[in-house]
PDB file of N, CA and C in Angstrom:
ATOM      1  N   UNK A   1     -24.710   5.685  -0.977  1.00  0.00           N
ATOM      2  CA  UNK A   1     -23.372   6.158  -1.252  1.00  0.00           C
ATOM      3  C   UNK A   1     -23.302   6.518  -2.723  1.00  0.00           C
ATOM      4  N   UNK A   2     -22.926   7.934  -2.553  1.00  0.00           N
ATOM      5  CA  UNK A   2     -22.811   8.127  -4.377  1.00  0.00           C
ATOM      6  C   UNK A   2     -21.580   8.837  -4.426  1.00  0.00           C
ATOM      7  N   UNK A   3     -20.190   7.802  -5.156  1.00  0.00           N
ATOM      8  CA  UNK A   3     -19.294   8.316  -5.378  1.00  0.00           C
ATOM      9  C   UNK A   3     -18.877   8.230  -6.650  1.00  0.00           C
ATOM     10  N   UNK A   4     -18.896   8.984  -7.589  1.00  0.00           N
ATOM     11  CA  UNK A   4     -19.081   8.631  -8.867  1.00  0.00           C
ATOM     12  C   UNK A   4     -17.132   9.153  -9.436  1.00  0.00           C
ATOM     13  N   UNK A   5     -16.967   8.622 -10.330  1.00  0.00           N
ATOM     14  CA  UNK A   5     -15.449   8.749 -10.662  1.00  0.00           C
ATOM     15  C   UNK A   5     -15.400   8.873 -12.152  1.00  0.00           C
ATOM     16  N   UNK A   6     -14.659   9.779 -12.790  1.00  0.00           N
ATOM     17  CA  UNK A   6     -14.502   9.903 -14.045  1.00  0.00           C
ATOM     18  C   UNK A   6     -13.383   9.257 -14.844  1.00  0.00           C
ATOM     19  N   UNK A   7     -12.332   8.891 -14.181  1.00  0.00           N
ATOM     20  CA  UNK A   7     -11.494   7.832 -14.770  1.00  0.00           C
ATOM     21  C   UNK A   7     -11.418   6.377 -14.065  1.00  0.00           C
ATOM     22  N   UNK A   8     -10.978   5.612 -14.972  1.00  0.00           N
ATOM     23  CA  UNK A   8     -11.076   4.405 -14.089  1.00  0.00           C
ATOM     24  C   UNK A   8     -10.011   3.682 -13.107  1.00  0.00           C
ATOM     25  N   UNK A   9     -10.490   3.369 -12.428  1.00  0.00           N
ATOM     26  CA  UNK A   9      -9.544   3.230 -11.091  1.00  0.00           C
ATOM     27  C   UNK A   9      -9.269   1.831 -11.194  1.00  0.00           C
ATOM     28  N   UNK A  10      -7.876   1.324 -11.135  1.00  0.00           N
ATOM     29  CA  UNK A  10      -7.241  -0.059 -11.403  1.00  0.00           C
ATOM     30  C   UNK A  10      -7.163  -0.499 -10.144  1.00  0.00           C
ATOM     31  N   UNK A  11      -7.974  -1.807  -8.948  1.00  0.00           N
ATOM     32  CA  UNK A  11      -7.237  -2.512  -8.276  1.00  0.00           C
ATOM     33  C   UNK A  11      -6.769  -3.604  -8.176  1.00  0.00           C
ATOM     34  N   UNK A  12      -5.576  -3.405  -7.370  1.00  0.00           N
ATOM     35  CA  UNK A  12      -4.793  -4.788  -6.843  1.00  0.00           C
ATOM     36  C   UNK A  12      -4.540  -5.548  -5.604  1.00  0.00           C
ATOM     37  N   UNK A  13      -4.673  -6.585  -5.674  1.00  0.00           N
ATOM     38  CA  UNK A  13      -4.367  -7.015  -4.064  1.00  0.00           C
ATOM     39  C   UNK A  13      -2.856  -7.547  -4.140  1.00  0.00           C
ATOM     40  N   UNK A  14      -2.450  -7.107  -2.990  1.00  0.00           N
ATOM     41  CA  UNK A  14      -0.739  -7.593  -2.872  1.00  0.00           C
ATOM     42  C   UNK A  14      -0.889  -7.003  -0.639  1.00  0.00           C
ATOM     43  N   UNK A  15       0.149  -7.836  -0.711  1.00  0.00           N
ATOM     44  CA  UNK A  15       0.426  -7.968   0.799  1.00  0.00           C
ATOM     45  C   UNK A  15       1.509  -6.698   1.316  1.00  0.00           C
ATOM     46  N   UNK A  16       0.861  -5.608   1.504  1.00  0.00           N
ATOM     47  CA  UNK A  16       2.075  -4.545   2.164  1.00  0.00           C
ATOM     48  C   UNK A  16       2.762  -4.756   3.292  1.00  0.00           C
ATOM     49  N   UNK A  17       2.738  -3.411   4.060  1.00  0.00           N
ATOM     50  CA  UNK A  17       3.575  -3.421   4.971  1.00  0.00           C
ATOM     51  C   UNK A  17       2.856  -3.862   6.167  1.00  0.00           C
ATOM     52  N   UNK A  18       3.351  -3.676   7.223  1.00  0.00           N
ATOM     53  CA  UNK A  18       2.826  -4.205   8.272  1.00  0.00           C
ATOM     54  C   UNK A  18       1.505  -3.287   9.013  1.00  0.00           C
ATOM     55  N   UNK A  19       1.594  -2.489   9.227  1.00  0.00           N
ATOM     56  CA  UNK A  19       0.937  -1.199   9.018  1.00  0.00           C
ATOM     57  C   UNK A  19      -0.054  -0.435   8.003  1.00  0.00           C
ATOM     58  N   UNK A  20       0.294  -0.945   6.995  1.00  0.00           N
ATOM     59  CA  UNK A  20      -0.646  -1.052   5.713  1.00  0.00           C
ATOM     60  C   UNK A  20      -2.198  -1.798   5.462  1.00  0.00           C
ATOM     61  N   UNK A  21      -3.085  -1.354   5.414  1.00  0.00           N
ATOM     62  CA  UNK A  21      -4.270  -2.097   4.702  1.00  0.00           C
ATOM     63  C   UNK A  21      -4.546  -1.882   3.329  1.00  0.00           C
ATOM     64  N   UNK A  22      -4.461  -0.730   3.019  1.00  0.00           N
ATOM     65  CA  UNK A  22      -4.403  -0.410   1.659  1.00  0.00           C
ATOM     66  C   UNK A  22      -3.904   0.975   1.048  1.00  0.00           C
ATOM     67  N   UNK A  23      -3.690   1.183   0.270  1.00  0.00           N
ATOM     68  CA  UNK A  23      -3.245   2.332  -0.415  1.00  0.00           C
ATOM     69  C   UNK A  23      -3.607   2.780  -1.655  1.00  0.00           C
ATOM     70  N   UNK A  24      -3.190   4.201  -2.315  1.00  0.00           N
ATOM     71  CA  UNK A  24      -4.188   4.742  -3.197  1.00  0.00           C
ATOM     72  C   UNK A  24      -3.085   5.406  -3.749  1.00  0.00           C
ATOM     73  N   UNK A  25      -3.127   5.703  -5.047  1.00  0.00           N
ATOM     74  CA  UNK A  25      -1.835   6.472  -5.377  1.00  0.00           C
ATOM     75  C   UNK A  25      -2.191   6.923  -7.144  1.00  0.00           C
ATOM     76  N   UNK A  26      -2.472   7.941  -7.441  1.00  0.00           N
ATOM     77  CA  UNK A  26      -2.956   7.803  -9.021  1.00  0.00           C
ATOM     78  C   UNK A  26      -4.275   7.187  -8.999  1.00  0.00           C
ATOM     79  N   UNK A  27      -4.476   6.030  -9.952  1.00  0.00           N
ATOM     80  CA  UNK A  27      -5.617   5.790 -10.551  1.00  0.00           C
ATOM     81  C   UNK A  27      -5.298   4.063 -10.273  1.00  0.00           C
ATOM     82  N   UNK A  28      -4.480   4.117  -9.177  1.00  0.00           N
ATOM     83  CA  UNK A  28      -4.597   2.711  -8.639  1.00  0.00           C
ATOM     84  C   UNK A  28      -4.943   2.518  -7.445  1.00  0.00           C
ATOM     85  N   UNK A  29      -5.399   1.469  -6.532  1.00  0.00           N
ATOM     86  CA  UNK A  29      -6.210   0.931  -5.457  1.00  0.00           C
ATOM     87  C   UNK A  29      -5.324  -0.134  -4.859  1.00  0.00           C
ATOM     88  N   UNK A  30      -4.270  -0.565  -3.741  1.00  0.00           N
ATOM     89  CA  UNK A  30      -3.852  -1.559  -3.139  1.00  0.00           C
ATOM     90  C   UNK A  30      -4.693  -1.929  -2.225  1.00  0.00           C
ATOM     91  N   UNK A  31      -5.249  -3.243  -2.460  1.00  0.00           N
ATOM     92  CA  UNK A  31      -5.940  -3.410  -0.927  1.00  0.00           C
ATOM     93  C   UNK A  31      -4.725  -4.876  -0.272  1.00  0.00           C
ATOM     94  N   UNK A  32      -4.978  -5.034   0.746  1.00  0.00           N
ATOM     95  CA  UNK A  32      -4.155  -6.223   1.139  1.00  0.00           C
ATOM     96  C   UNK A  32      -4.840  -7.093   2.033  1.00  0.00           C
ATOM     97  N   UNK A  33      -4.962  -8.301   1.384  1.00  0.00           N
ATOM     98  CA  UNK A  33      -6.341  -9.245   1.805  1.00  0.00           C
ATOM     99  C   UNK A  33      -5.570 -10.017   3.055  1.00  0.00           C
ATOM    100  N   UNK A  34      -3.860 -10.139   3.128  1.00  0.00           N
ATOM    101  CA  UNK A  34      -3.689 -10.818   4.314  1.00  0.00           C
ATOM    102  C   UNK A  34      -3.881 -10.661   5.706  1.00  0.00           C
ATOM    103  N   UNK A  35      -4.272  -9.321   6.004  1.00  0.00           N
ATOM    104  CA  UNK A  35      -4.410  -8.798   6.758  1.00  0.00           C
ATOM    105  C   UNK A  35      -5.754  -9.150   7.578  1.00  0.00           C
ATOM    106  N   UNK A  36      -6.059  -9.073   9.275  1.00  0.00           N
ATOM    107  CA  UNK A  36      -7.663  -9.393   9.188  1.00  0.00           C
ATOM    108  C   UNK A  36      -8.297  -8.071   9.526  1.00  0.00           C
ATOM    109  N   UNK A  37      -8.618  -7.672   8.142  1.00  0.00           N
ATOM    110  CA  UNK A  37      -9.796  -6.454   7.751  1.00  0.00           C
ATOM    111  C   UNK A  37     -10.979  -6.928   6.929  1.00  0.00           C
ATOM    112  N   UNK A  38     -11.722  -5.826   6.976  1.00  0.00           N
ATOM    113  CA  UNK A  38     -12.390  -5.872   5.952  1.00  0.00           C
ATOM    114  C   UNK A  38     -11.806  -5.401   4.602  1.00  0.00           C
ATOM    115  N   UNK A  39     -12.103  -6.040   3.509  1.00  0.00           N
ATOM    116  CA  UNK A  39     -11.185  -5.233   2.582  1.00  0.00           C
ATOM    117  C   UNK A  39     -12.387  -4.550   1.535  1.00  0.00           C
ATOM    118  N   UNK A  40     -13.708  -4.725   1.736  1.00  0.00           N
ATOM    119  CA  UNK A  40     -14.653  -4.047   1.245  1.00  0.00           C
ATOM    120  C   UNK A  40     -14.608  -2.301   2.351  1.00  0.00           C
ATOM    121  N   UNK A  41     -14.103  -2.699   3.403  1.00  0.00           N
ATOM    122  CA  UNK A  41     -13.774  -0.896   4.032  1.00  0.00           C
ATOM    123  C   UNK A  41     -13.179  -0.185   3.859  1.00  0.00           C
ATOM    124  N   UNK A  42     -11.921  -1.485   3.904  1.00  0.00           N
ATOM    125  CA  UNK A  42     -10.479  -0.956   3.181  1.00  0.00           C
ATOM    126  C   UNK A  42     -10.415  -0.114   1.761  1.00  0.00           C
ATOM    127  N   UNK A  43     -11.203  -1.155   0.724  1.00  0.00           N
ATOM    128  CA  UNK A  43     -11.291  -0.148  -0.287  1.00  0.00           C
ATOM    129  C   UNK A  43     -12.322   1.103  -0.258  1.00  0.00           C
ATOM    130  N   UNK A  44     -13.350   1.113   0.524  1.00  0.00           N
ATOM    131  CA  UNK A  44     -13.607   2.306   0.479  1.00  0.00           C
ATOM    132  C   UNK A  44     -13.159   3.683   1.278  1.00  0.00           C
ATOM    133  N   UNK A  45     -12.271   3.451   1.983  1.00  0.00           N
ATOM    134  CA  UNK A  45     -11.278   4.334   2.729  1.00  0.00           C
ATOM    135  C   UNK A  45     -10.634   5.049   1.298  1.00  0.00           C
ATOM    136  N   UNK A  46     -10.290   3.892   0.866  1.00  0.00           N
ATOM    137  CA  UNK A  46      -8.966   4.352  -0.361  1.00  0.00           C
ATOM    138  C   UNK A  46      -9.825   5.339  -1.369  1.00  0.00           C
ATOM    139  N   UNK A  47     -10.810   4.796  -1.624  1.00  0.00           N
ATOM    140  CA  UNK A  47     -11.828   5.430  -2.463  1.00  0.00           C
ATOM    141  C   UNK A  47     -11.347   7.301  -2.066  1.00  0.00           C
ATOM    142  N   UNK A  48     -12.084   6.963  -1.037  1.00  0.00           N
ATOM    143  CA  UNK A  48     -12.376   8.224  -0.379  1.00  0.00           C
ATOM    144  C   UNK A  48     -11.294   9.639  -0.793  1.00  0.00           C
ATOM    145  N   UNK A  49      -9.819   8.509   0.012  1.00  0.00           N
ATOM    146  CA  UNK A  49      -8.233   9.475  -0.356  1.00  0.00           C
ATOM    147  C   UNK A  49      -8.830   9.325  -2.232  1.00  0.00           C
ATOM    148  N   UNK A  50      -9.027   9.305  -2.798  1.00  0.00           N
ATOM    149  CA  UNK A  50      -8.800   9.372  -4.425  1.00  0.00           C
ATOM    150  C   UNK A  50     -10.036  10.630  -4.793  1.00  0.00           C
ATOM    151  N   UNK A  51     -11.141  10.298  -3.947  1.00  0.00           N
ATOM    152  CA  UNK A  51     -12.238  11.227  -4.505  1.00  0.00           C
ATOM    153  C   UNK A  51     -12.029  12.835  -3.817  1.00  0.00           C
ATOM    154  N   UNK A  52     -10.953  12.546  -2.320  1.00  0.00           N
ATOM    155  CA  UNK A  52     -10.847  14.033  -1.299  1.00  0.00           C
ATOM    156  C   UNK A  52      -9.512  13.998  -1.238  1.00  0.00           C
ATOM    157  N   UNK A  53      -8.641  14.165  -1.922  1.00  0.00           N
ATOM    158  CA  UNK A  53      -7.210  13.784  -1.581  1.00  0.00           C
ATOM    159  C   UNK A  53      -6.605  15.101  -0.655  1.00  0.00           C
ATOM    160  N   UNK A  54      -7.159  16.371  -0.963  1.00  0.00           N
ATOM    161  CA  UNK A  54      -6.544  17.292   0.205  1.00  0.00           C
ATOM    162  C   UNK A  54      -7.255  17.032   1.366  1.00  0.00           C
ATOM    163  N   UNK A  55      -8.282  16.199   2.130  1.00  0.00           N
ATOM    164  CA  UNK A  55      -8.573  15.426   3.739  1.00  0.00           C
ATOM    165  C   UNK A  55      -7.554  14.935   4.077  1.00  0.00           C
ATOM    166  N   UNK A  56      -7.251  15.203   5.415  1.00  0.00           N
ATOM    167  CA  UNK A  56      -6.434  14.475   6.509  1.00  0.00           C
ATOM    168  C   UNK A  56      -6.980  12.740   6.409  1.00  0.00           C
ATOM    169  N   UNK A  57      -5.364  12.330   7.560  1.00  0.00           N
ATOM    170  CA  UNK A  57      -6.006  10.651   7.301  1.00  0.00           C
ATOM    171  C   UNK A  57      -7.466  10.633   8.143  1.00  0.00           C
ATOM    172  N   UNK A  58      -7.545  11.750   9.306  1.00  0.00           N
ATOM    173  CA  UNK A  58      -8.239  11.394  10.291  1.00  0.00           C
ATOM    174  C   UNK A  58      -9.888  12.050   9.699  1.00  0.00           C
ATOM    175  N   UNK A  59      -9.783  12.655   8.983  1.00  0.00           N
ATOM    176  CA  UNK A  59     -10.742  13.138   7.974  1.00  0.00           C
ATOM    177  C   UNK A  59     -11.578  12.508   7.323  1.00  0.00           C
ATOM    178  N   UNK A  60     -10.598  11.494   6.792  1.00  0.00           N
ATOM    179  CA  UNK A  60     -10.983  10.179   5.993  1.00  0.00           C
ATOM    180  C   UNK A  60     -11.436   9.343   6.821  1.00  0.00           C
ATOM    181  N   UNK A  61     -10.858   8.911   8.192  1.00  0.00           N
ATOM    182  CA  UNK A  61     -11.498   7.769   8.385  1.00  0.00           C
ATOM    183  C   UNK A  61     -12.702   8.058   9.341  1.00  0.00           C
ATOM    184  N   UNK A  62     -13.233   9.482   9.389  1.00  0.00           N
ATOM    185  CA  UNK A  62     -14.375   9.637  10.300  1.00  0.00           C
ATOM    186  C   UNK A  62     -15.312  10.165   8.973  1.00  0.00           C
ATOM    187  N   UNK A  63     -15.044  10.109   7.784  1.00  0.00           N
ATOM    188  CA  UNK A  63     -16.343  10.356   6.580  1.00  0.00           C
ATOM    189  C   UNK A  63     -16.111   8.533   6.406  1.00  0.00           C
ATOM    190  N   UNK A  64     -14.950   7.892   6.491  1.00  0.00           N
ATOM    191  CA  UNK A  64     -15.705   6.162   5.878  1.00  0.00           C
ATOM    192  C   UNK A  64     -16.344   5.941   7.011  1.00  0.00           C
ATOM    193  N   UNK A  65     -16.044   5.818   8.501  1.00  0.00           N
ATOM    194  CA  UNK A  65     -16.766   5.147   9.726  1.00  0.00           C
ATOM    195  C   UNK A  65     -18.390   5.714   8.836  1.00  0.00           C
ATOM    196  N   UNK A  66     -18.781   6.912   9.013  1.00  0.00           N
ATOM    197  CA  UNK A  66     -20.206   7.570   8.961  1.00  0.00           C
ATOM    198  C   UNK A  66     -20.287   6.687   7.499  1.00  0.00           C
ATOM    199  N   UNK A  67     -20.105   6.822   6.707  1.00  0.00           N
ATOM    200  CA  UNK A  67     -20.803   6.278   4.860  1.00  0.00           C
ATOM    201  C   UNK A  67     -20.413   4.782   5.522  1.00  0.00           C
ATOM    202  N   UNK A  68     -19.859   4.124   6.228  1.00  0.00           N
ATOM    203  CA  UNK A  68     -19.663   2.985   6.608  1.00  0.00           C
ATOM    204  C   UNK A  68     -21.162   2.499   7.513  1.00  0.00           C
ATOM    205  N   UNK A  69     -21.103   2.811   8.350  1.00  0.00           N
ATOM    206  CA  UNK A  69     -21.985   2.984   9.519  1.00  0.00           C
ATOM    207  C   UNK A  69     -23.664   3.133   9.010  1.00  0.00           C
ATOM    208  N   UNK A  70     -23.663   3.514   7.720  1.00  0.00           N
ATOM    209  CA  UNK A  70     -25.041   3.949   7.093  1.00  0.00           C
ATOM    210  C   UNK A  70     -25.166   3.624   5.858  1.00  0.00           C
ATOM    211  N   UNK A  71     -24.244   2.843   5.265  1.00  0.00           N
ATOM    212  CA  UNK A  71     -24.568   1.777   4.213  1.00  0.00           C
ATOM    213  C   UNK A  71     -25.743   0.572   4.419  1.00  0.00           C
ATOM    214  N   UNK A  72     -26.658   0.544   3.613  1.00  0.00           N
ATOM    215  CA  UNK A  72     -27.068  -0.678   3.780  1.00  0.00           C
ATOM    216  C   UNK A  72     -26.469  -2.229   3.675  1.00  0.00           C
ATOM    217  N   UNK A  73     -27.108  -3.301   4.092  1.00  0.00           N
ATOM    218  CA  UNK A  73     -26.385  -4.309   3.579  1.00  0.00           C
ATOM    219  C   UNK A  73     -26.191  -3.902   2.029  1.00  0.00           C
ATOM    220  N   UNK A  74     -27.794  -4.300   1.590  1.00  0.00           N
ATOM    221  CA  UNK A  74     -27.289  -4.135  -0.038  1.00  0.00           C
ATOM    222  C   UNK A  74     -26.090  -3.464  -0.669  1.00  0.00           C
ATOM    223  N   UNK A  75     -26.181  -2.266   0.191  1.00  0.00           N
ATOM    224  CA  UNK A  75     -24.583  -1.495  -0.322  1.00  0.00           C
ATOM    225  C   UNK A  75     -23.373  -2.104  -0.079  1.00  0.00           C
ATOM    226  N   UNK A  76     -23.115  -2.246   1.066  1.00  0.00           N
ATOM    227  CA  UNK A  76     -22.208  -3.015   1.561  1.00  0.00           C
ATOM    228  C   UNK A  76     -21.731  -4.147   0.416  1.00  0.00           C
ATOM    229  N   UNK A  77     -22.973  -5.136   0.129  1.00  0.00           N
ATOM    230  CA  UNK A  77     -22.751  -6.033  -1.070  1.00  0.00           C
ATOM    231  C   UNK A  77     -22.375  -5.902  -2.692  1.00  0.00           C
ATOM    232  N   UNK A  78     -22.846  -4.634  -2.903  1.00  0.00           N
ATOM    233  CA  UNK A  78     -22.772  -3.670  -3.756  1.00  0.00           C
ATOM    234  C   UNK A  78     -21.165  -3.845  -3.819  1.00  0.00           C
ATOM    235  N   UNK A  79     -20.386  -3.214  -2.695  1.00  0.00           N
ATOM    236  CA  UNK A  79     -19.005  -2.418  -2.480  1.00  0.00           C
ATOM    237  C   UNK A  79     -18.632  -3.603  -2.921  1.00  0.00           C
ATOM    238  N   UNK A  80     -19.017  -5.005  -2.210  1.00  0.00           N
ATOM    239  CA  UNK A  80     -17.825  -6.286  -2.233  1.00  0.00           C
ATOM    240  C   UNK A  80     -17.689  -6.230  -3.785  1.00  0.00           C
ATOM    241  N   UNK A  81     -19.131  -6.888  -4.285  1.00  0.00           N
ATOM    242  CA  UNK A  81     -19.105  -6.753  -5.646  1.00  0.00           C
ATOM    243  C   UNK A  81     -18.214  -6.358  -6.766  1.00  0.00           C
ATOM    244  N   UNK A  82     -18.290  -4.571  -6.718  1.00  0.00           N
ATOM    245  CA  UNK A  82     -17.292  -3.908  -7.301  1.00  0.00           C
ATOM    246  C   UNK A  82     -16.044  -4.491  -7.129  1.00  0.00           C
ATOM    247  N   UNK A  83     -15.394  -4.149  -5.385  1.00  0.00           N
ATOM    248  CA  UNK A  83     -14.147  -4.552  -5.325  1.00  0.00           C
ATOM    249  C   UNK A  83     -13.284  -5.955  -5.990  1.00  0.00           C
ATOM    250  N   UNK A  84     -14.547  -7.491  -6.092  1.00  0.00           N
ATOM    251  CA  UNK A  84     -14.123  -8.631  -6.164  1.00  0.00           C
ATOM    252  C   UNK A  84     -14.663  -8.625  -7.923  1.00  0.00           C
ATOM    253  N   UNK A  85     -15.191  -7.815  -8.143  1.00  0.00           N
ATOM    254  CA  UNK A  85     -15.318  -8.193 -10.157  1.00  0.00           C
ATOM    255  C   UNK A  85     -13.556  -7.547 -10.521  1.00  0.00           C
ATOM    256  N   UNK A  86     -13.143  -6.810 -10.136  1.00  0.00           N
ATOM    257  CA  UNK A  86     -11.929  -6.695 -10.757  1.00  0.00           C
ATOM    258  C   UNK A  86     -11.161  -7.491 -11.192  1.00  0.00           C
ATOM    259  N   UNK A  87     -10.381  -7.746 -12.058  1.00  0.00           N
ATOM    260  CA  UNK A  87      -9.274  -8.924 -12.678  1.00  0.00           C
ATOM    261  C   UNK A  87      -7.920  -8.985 -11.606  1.00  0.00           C
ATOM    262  N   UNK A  88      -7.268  -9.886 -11.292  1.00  0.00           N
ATOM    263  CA  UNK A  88      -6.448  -9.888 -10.304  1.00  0.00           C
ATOM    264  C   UNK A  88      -5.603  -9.605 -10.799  1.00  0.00           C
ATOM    265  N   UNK A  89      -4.400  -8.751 -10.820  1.00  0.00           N
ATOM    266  CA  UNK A  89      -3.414  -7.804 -11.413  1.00  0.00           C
ATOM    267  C   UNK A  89      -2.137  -8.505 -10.644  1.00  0.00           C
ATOM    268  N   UNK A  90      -1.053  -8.899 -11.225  1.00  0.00           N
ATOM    269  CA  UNK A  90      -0.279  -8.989 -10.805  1.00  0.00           C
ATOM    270  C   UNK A  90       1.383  -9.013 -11.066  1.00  0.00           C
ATOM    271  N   UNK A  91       1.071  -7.473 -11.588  1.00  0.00           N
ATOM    272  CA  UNK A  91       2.103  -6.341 -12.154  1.00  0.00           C
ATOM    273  C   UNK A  91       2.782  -6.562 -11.083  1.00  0.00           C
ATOM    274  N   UNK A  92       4.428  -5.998 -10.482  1.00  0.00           N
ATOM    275  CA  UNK A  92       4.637  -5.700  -9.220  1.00  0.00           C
ATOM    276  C   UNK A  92       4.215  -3.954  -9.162  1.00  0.00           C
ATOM    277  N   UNK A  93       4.669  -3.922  -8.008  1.00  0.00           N
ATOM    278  CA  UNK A  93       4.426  -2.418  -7.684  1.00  0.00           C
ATOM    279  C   UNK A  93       6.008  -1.601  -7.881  1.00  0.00           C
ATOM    280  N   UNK A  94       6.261  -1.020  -8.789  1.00  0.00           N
ATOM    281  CA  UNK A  94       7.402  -0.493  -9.430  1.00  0.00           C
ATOM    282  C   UNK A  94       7.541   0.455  -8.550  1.00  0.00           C
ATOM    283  N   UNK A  95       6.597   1.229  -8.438  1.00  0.00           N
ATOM    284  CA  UNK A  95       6.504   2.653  -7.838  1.00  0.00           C
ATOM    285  C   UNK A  95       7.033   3.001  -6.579  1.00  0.00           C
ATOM    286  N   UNK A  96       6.806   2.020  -5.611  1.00  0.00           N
ATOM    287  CA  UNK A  96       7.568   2.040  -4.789  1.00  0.00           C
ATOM    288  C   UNK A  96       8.691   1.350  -3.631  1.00  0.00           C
TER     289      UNK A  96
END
């Protein structure tokens, strides 16, 4: 998986909506850990909306299934990695 990003992308975990796993908006990342997902998929879904933002949702989630589906573990461990070194943020969400 090579998704390389030129600004840096801030995430947070907070508990959305019911319907929600995560969200993407700017140069921020919601994932929501209460939920039972993966949240190493979750964030790379979100990834995805940030790196292709004119793709459909259904767009998105048949390029993460495939980069999902053909990650190695190592990658996979890789993803957690990234996602869980972040600092836990716990701004509220103003925005919306």
């Amino acid at each position: 998986m090579n998704l390389k990003f030129t600004k840096k992308i801030k995430v947070h975990f907070r508990k959305l909506g019911t319907s929600l796993y995560g969200l993407q908006c700017d140069h921020d990342i919601w994932v929501d850990l209460s939920k039972n997902t993966n949240p190493a998929r979750t964030f790379l879904h979100e990834l995805l909306h940030f790196k292709y933002p004119e793709k459909s949702e259904r767009a998105i989630k048949h390029l993460e299934k495939r980069i999902w589906d053909n990650m190695s573990q190592k990658e996979r461990y890789n993803l957690f990695r990234c996602l869980f070194s972040k600092k836990w943020d716990s701004t509220p969400m103003s925005k919306f």
